[in-house]
C-alpha atoms as a PDB file:
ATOM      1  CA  UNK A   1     111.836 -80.236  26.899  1.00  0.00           C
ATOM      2  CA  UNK A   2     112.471 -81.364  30.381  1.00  0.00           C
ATOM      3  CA  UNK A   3     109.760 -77.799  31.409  1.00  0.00           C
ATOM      4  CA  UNK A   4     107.510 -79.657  29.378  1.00  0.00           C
ATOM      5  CA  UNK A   5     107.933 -83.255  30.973  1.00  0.00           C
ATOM      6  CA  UNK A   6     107.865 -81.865  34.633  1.00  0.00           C
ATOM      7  CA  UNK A   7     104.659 -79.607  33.587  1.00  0.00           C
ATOM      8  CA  UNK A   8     102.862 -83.279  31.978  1.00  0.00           C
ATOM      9  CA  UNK A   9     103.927 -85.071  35.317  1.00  0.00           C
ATOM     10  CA  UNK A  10     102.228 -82.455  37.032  1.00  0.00           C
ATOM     11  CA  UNK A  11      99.232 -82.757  35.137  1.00  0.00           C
ATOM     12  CA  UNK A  12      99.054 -86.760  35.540  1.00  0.00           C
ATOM     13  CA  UNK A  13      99.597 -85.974  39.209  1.00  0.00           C
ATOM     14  CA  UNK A  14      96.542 -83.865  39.448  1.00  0.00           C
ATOM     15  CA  UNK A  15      94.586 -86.120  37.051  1.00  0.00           C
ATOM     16  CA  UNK A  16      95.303 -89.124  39.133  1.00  0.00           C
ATOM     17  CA  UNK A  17      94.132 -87.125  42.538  1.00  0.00           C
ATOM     18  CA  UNK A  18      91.101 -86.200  40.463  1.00  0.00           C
ATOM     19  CA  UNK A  19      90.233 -89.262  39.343  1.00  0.00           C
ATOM     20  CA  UNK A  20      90.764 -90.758  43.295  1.00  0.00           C
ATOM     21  CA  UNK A  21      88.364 -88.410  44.495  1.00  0.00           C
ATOM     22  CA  UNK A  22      85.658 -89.120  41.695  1.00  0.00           C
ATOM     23  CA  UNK A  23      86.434 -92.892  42.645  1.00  0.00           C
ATOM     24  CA  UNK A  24      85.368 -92.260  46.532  1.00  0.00           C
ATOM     25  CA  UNK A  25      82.616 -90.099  45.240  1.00  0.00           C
ATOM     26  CA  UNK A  26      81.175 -92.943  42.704  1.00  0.00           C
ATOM     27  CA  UNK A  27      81.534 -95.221  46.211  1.00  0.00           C
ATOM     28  CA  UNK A  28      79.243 -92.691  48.353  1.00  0.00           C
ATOM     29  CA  UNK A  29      76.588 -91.507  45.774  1.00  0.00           C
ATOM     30  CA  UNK A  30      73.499 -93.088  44.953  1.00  0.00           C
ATOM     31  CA  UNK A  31      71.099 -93.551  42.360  1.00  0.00           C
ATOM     32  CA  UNK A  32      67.764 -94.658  42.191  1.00  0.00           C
ATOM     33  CA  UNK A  33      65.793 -96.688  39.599  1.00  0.00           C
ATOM     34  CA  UNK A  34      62.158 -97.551  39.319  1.00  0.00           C
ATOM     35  CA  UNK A  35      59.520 -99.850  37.326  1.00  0.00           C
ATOM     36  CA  UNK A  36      55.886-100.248  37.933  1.00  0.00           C
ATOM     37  CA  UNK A  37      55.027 -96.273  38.089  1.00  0.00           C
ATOM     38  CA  UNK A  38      57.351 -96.668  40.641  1.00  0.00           C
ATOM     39  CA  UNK A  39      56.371-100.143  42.112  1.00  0.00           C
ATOM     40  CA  UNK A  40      59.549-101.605  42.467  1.00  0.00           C
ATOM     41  CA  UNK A  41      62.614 -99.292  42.854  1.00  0.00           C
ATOM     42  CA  UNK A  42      66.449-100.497  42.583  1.00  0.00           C
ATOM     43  CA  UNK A  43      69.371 -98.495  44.229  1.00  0.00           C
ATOM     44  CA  UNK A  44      72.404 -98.385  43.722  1.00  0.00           C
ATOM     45  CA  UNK A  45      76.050 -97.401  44.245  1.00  0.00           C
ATOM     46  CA  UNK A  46      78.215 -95.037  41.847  1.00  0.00           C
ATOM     47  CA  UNK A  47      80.245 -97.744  41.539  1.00  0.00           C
ATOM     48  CA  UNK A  48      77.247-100.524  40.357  1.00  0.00           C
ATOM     49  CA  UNK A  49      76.361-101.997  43.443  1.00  0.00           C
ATOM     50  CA  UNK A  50      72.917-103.106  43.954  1.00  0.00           C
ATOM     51  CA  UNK A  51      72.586-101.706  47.571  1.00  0.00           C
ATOM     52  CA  UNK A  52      68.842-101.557  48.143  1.00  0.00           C
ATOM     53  CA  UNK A  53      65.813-102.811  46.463  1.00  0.00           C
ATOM     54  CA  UNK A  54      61.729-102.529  47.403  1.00  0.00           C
ATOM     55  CA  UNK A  55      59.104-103.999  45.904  1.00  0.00           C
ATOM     56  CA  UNK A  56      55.515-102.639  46.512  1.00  0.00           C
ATOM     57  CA  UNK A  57      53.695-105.524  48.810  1.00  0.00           C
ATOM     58  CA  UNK A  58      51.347-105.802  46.332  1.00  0.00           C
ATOM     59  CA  UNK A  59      53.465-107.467  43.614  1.00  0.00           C
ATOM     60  CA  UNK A  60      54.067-109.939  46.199  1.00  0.00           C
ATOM     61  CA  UNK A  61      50.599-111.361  46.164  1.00  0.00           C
ATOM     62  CA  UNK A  62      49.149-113.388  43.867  1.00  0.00           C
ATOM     63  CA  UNK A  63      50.382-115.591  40.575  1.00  0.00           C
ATOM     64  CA  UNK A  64      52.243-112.720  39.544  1.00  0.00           C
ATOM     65  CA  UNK A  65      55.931-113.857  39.536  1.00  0.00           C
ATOM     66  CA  UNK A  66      56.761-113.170  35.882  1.00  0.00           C
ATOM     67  CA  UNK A  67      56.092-109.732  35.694  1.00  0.00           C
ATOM     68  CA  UNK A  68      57.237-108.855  39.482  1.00  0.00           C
ATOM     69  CA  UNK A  69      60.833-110.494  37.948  1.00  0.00           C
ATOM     70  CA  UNK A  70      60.811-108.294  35.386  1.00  0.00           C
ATOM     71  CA  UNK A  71      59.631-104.946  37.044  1.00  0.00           C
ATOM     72  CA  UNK A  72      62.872-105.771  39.282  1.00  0.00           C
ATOM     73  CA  UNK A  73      65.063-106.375  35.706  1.00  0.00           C
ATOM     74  CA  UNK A  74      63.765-103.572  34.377  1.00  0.00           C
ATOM     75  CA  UNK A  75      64.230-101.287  37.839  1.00  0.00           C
ATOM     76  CA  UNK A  76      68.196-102.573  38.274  1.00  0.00           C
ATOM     77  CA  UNK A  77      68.808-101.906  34.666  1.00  0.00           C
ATOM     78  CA  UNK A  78      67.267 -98.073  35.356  1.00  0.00           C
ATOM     79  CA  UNK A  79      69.391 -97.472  38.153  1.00  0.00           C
ATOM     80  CA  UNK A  80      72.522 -99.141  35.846  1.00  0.00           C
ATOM     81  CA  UNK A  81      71.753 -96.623  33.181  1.00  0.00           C
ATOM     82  CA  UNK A  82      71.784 -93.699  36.023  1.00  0.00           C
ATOM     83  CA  UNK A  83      75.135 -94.828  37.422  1.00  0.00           C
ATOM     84  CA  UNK A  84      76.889 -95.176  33.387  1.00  0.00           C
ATOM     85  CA  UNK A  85      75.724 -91.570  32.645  1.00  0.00           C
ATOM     86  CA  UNK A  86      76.854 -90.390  36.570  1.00  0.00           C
ATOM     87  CA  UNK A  87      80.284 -91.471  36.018  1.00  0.00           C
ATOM     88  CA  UNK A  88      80.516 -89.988  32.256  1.00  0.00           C
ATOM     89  CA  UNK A  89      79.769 -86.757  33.695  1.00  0.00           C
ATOM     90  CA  UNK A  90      82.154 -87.182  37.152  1.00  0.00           C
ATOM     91  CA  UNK A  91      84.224 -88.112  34.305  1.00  0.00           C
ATOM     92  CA  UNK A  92      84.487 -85.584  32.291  1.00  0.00           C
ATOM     93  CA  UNK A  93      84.586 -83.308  35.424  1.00  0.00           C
ATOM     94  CA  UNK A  94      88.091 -85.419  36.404  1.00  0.00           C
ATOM     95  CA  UNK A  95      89.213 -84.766  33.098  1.00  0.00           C
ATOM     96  CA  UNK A  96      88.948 -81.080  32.690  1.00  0.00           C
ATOM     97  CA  UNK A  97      90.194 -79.952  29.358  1.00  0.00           C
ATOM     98  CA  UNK A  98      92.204 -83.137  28.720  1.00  0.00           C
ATOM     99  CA  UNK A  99      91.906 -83.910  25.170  1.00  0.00           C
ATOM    100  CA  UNK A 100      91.996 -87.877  24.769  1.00  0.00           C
ATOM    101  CA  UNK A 101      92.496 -89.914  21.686  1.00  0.00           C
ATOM    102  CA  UNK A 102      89.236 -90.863  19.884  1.00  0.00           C
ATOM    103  CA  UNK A 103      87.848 -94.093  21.230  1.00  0.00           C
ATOM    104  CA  UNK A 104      89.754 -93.698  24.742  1.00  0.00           C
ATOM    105  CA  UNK A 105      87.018 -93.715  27.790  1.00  0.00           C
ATOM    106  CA  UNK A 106      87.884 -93.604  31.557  1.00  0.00           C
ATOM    107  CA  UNK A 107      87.958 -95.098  33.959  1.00  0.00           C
ATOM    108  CA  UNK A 108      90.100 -97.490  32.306  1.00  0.00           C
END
């Protein structure tokens, strides 16, 4: 019993180093989002963060404030959807063959 407990402590250990280095990856990596056939573009961070956004000068002129709000809604929530499926896969990569119980995600 106690080859089993060392071997599980093991595996948290490398779990927990895997899951730090996904962490600093989500941190560095980017992803992009776009509205507008590509008029206004949101980026940002693994980790959520709104880091950059551009909107095409265009949008800026005119009586146009309704849609250019919602091109940039609909850009940020692009880029969200980008990030959510990014970390599911860094994820799963952390997680190897570590069977969870139904209904368990991670990051916690």
């Amino acid at each position: 019993m106690l080859k089993n407990l060392g071997s599980m402590m093991k595996q948290a250990q490398e779990m927990q180093a895997k899951m730090q280095e996904m962490q600093e990856r989500l941190q560095e990596s980017e992803m992009t989002g776009s509205s507008g056939a590509g008029m206004v573009t949101a980026t940002m961070s693994g980790k959520g963060e709104l880091r950059r956004l551009s909107i095409d000068p265009t949008l800026t002129q005119g009586e146009d404030k309704e849609i250019l709000e919602d091109l940039i809604v609909a850009a940020v929530n692009d880029a969200k959807s980008k990030v959510d499926a990014y970390v599911q896969e860094e994820t799963q990569k952390a997680m190897g063959g570590l069977q969870l119980p139904p209904g368990m995600k991670l990051p916690f």
